[in-house]
N, C-alpha and C. Protein backbone atom coordinates (compact mmCIF):
# COMPACT_ATOMS: atom_id res chain seq x y z
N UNK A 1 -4.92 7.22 -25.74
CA UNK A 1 -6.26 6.72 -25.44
C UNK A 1 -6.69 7.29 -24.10
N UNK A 2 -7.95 8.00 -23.64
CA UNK A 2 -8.50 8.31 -22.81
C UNK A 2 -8.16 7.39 -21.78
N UNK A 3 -7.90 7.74 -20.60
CA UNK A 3 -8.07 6.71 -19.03
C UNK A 3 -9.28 7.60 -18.59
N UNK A 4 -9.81 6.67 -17.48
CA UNK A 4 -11.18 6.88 -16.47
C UNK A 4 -10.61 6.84 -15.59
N UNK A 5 -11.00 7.69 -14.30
CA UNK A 5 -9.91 7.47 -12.84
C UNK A 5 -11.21 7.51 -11.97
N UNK A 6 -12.33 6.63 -11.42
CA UNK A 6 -12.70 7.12 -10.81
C UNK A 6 -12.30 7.32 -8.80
N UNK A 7 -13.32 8.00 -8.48
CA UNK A 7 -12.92 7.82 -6.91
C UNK A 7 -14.22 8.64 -5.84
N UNK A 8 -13.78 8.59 -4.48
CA UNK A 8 -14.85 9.19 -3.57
C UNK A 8 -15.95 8.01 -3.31
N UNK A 9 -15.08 6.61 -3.41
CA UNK A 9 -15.72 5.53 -2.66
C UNK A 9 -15.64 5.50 -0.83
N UNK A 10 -16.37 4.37 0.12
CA UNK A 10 -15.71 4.48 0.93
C UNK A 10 -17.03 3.82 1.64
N UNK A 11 -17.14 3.77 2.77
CA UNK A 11 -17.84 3.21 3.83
C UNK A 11 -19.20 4.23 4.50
N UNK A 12 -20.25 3.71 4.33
CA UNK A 12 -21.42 5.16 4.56
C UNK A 12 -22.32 4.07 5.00
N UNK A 13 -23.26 4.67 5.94
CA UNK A 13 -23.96 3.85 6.93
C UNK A 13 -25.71 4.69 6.03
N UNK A 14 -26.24 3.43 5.96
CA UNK A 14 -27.47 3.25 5.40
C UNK A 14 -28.24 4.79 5.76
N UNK A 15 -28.67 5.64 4.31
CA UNK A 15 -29.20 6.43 4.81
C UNK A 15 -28.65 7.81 4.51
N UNK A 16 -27.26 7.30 4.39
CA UNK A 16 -25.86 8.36 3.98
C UNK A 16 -26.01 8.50 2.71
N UNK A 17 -24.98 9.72 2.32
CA UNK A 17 -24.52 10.20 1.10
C UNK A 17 -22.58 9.55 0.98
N UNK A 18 -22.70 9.97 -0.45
CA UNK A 18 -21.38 9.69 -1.27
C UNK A 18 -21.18 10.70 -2.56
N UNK A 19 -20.43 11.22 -2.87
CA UNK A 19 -20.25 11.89 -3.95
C UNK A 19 -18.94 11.01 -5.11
N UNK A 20 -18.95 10.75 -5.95
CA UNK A 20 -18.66 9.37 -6.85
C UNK A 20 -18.22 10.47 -7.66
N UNK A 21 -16.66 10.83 -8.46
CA UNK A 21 -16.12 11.19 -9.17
C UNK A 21 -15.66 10.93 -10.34
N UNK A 22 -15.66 10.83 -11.31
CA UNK A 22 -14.61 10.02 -12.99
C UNK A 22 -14.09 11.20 -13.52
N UNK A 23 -12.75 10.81 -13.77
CA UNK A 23 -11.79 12.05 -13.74
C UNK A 23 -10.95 11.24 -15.42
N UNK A 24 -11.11 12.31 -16.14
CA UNK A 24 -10.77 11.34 -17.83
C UNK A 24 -9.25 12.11 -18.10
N UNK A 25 -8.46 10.96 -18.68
CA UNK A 25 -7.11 11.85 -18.36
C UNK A 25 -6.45 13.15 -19.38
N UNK A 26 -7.75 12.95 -20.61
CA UNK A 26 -7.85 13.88 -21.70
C UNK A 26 -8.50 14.69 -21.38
N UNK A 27 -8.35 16.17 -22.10
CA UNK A 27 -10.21 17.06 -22.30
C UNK A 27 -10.50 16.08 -23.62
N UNK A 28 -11.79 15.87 -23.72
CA UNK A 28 -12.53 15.24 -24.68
C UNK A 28 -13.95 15.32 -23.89
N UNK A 29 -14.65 15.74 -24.84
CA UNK A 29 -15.98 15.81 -24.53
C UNK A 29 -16.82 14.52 -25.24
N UNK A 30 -16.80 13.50 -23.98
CA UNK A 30 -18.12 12.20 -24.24
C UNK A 30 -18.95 12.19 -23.61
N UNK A 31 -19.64 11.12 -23.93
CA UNK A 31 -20.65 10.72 -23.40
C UNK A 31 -20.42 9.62 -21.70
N UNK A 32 -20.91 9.50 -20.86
CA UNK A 32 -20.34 8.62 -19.63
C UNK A 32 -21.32 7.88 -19.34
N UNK A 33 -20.78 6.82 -18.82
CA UNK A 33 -22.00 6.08 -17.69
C UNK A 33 -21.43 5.65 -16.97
N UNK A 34 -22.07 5.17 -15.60
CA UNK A 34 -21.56 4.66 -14.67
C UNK A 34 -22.12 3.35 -14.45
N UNK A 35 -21.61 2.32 -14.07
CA UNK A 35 -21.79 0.90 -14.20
C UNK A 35 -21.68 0.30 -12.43
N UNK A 36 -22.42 -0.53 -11.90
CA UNK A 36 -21.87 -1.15 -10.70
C UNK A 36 -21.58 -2.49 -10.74
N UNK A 37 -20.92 -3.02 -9.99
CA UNK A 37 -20.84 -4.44 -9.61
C UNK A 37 -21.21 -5.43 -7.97
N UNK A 38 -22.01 -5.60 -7.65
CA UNK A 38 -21.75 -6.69 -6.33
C UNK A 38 -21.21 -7.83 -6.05
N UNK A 39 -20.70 -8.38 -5.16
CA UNK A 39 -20.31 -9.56 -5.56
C UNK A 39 -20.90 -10.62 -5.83
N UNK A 40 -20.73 -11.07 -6.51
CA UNK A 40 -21.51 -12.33 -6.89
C UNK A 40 -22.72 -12.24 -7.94
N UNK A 41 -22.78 -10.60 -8.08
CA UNK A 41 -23.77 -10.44 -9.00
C UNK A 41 -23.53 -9.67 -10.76
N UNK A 42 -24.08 -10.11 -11.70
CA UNK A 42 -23.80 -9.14 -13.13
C UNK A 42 -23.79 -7.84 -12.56
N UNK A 43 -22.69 -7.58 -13.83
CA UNK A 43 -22.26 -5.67 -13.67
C UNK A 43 -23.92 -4.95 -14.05
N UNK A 44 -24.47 -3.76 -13.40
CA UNK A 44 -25.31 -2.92 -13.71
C UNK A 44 -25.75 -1.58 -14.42
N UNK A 45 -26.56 -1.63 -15.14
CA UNK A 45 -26.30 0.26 -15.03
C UNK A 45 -26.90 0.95 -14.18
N UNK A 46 -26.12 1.87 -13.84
CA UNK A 46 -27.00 3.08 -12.73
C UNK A 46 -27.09 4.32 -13.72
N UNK A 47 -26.51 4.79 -14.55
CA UNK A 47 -26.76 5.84 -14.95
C UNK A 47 -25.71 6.61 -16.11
N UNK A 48 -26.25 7.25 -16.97
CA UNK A 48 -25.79 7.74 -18.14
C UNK A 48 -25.75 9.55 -18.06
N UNK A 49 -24.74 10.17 -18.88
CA UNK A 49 -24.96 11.83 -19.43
C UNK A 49 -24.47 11.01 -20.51
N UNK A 50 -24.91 12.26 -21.47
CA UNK A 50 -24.73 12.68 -22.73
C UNK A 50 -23.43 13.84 -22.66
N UNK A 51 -22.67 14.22 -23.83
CA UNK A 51 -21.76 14.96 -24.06
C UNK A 51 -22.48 16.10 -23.53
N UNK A 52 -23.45 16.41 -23.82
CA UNK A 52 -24.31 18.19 -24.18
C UNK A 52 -24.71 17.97 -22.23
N UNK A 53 -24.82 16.95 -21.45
CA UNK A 53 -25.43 16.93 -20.23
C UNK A 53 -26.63 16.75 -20.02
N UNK A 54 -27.39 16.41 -21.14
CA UNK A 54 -28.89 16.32 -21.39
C UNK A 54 -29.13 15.72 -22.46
N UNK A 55 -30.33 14.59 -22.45
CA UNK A 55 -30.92 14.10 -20.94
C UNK A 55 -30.00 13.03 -20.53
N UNK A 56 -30.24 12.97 -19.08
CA UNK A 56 -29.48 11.86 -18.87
C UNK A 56 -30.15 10.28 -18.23
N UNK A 57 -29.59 9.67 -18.32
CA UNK A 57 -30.67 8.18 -17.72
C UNK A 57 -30.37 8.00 -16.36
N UNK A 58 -30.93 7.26 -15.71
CA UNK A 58 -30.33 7.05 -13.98
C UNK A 58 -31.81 5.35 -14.44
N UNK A 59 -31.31 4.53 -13.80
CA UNK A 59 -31.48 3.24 -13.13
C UNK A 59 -33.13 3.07 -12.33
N UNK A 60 -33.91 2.59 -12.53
CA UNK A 60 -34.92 2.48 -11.52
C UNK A 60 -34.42 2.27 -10.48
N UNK A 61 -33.76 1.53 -10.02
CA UNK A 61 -33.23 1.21 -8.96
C UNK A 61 -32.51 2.20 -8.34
N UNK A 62 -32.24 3.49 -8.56
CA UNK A 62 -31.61 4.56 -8.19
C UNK A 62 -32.30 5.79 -8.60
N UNK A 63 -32.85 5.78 -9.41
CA UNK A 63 -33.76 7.08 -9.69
C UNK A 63 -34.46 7.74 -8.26
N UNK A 64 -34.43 9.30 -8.22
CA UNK A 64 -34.65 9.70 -7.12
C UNK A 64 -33.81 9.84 -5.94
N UNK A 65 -32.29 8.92 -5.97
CA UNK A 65 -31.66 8.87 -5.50
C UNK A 65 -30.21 9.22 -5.09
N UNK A 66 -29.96 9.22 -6.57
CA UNK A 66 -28.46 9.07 -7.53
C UNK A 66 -28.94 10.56 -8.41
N UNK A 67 -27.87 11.27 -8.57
CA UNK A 67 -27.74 12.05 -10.01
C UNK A 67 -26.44 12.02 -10.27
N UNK A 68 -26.45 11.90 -11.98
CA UNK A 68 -25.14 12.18 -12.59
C UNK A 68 -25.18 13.18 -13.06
N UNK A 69 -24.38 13.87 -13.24
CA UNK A 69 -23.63 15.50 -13.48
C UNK A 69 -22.28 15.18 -14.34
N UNK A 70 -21.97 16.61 -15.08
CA UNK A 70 -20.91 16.36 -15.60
C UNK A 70 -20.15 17.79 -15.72
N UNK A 71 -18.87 18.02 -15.49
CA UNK A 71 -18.30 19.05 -15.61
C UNK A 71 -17.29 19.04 -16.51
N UNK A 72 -17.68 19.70 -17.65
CA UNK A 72 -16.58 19.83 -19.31
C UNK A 72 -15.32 19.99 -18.54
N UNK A 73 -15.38 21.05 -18.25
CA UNK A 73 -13.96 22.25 -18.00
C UNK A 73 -13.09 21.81 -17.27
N UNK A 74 -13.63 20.42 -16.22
CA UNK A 74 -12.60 19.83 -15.52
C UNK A 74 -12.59 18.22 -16.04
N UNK A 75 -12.95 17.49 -16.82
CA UNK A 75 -12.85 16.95 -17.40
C UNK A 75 -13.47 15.47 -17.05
N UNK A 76 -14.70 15.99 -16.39
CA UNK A 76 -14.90 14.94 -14.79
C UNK A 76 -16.57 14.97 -15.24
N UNK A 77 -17.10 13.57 -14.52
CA UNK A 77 -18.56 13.31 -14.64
C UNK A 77 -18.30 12.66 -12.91
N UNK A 78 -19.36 13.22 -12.37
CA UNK A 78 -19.87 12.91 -10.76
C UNK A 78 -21.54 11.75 -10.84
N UNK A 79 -21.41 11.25 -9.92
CA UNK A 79 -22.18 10.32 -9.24
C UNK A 79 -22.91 10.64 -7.80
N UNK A 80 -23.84 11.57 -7.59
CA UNK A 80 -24.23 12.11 -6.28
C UNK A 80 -24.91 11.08 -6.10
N UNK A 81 -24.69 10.68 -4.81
CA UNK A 81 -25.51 9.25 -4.16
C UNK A 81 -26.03 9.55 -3.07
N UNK A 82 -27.06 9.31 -2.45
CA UNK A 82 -28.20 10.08 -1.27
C UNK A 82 -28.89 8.72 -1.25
N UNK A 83 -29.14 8.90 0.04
CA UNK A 83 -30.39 8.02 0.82
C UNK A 83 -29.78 6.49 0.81
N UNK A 84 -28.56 6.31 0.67
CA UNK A 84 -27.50 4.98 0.50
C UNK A 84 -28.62 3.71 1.16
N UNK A 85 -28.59 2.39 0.46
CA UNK A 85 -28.96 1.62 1.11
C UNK A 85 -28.03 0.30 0.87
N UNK A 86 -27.79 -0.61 1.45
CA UNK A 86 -27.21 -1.73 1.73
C UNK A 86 -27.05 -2.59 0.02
N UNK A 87 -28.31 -2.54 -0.41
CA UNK A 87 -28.27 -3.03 -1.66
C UNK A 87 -27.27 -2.15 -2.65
N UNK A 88 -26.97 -0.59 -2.25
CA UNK A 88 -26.17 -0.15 -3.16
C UNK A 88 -24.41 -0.45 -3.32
N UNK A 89 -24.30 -1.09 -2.06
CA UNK A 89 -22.94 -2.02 -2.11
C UNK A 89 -22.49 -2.51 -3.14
N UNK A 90 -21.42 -1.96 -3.94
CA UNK A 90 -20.89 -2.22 -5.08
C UNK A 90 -19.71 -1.69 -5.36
N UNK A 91 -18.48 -2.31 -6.51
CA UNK A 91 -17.72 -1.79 -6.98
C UNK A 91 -18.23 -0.99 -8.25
N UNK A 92 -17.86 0.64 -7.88
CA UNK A 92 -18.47 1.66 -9.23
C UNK A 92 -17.89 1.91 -10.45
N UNK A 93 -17.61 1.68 -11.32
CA UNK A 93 -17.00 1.77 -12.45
C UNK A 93 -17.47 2.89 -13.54
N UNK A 94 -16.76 3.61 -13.98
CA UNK A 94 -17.47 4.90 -15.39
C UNK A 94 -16.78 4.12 -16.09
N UNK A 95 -17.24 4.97 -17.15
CA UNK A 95 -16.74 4.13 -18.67
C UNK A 95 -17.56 4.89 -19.84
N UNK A 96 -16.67 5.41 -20.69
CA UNK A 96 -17.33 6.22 -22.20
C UNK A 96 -18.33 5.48 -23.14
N UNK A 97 -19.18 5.81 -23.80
CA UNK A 97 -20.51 5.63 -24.33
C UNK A 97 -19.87 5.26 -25.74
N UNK A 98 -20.04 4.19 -26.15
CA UNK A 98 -19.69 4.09 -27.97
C UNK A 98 -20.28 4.22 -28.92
N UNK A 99 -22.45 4.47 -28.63
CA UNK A 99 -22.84 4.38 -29.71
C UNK A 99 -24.48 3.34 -28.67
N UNK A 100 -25.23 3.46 -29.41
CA UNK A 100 -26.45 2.33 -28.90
C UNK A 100 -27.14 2.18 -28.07
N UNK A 101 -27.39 1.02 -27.11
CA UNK A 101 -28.72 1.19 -26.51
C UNK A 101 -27.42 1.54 -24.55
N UNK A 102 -28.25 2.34 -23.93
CA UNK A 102 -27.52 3.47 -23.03
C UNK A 102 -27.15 2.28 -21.95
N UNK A 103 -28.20 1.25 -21.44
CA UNK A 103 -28.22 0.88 -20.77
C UNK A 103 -26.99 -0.66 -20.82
N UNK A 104 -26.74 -0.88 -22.30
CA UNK A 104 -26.00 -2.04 -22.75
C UNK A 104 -24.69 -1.93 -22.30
N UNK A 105 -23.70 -2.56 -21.16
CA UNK A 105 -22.79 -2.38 -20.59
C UNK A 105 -21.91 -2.23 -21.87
N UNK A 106 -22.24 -3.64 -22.79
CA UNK A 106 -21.56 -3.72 -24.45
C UNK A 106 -21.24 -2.65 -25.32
N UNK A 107 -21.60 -1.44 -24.75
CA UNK A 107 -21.84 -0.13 -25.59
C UNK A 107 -20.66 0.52 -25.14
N UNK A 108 -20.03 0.34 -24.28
CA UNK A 108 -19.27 0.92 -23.49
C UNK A 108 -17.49 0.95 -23.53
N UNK A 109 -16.95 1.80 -23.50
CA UNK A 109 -15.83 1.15 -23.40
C UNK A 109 -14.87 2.15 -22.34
N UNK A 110 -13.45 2.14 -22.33
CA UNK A 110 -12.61 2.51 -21.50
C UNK A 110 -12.83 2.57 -20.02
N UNK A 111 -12.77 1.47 -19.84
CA UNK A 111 -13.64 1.12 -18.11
C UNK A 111 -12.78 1.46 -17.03
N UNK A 112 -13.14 2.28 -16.00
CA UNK A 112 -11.65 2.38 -14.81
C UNK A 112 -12.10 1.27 -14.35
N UNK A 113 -11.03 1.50 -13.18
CA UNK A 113 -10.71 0.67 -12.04
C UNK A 113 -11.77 0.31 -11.39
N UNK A 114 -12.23 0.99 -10.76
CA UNK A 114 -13.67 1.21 -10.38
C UNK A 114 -13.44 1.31 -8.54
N UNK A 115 -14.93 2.18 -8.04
CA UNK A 115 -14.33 2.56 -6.33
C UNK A 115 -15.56 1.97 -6.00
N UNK A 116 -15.00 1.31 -4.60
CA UNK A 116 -15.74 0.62 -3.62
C UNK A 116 -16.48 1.36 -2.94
N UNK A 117 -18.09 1.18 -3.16
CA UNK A 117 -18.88 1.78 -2.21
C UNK A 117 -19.66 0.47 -1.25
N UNK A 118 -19.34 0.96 0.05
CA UNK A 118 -20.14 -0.08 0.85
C UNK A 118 -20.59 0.28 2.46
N UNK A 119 -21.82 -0.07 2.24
CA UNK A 119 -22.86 0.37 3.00
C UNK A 119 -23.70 -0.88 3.91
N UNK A 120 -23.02 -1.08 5.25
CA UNK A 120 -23.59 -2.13 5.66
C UNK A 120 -24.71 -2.15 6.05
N UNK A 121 -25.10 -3.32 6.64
CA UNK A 121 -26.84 -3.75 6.89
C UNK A 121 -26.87 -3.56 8.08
């Protein structure tokens, strides 16, 4: 069964960048999304690829901000994060696409660990 590894969490001061990695422990070509969590708050979506890399979804709440990318050959989907703000404080989680509506966490499965991004006020 596929694992998700993501990583390239860490501490970035409002305003900053992050580059957000998911590293799958197969070649298999899926579909990804990336999911967040805060504390105390429901898990989110920030953003989707497709197998082919197109099109992909990104979050109102991050659009303009965030791009996801995906690289076949290394077996990896990235999370470029720019213009960081306090609200983006979250544990990041990827996780493969099963089928349905993009944004439905329920759609989802093989969830990593997930990496701490946090960005104080």
């Amino acid at each position: 069964q596929v694992q998700l590894v993501e990583s390239g969490g860490g501490l970035v001061q409002a305003g900053g960048s992050l580059r957000l990695s998911c590293t799958a422990s197969e070649r298999a070509v899926r579909s990804v999304g990336w999911f967040r969590q805060a504390p105390g708050k429901e898990r989110e979506f920030v953003a989707h690829i497709p197998w082919s890399g197109s099109p992909a979804y990104h979050a109102n709440s991050v659009k303009g901000r965030f791009a996801i990318s995906r690289d076949n050959a290394e077996n990896s989907v990235s999370l470029q994060m720019n213009s960081l703000k306090p609200e983006d404080t979250a544990v990041y989680s990827c996780t493969i696409y099963s089928g349905g509506n993009v944004y439905d966490a329920m759609k989802y499965w093989g969830w990593g660990k997930g990496t701490l991004v946090t960005v104080p006020s």
